[in-house]
C-alpha atoms as a PDB file:
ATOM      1  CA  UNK A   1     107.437 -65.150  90.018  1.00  0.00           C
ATOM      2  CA  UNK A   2     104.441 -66.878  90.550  1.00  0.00           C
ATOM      3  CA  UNK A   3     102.480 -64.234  92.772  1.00  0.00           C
ATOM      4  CA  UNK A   4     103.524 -62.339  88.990  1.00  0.00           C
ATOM      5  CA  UNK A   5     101.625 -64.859  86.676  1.00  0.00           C
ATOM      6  CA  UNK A   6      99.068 -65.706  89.431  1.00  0.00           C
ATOM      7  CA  UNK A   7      97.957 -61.550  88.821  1.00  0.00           C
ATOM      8  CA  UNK A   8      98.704 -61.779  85.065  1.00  0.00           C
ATOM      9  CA  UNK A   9      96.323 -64.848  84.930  1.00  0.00           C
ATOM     10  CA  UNK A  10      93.250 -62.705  86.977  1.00  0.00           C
ATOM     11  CA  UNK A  11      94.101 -59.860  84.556  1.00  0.00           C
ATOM     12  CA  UNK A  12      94.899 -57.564  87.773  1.00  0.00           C
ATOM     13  CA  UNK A  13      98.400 -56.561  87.096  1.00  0.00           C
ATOM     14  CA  UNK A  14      99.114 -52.932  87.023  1.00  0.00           C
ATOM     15  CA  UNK A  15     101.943 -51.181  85.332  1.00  0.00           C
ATOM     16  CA  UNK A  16     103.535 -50.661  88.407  1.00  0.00           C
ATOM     17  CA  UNK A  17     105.562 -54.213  88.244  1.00  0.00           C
ATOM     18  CA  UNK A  18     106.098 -54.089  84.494  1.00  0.00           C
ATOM     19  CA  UNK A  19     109.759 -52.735  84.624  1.00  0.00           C
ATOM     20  CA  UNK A  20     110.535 -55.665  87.190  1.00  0.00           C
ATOM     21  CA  UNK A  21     108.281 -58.211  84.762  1.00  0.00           C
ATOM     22  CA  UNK A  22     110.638 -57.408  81.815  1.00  0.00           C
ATOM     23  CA  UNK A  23     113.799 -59.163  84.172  1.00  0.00           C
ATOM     24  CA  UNK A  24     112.147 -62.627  84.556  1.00  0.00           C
ATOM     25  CA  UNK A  25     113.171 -65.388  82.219  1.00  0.00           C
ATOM     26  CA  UNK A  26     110.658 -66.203  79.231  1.00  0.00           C
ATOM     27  CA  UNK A  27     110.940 -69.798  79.847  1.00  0.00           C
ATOM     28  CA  UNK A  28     110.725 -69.614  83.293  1.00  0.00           C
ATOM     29  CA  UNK A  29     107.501 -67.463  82.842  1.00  0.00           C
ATOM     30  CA  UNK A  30     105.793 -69.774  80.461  1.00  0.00           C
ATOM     31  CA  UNK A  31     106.718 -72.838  82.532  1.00  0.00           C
ATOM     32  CA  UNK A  32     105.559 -70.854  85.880  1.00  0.00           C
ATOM     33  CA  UNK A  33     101.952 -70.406  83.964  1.00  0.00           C
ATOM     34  CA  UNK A  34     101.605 -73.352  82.335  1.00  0.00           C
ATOM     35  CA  UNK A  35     102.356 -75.145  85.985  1.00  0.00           C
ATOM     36  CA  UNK A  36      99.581 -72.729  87.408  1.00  0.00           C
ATOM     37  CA  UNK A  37      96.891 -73.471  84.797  1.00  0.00           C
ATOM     38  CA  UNK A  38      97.237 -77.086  85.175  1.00  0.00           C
ATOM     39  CA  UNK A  39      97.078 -77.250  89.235  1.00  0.00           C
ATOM     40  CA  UNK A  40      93.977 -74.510  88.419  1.00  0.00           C
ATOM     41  CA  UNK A  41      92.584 -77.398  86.438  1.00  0.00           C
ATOM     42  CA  UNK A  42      92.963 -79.894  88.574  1.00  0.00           C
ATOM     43  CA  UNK A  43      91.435 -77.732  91.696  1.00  0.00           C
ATOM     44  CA  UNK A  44      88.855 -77.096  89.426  1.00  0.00           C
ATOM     45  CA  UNK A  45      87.777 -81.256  88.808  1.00  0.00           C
ATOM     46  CA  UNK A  46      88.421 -82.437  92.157  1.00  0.00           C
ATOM     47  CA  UNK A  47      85.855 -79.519  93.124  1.00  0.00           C
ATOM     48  CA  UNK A  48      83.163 -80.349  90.619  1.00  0.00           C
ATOM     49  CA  UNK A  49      83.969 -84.528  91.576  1.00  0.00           C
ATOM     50  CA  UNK A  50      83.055 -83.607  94.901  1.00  0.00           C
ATOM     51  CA  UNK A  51      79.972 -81.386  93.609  1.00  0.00           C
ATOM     52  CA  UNK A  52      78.615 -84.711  91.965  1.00  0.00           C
ATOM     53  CA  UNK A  53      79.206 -87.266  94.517  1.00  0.00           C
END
């Protein structure tokens, strides 16, 4: 599931999964991206706190 959202979130995902996409749990999904987005975040700061020191 996350490999899924991980492609969803780049905007690379093809039709060729969206049969299988249409199985996975709503809530599951939502909680899967919003997890992703927030460790993206976080990557994201600890890079540019490291950029500034």
């Amino acid at each position: 599931m996350a490999r899924t959202i991980g492609w969803a979130l780049f905007g690379v995902r093809g039709r060729k999964g969206y049969e299988s996409d249409l199985k996975l749990n709503p809530v599951h999904v939502i909680l899967t991206g919003l997890l992703l987005v927030a460790v993206f975040i976080i990557v994201l700061l600890v890079i540019a706190n490291l950029a500034a020191a």
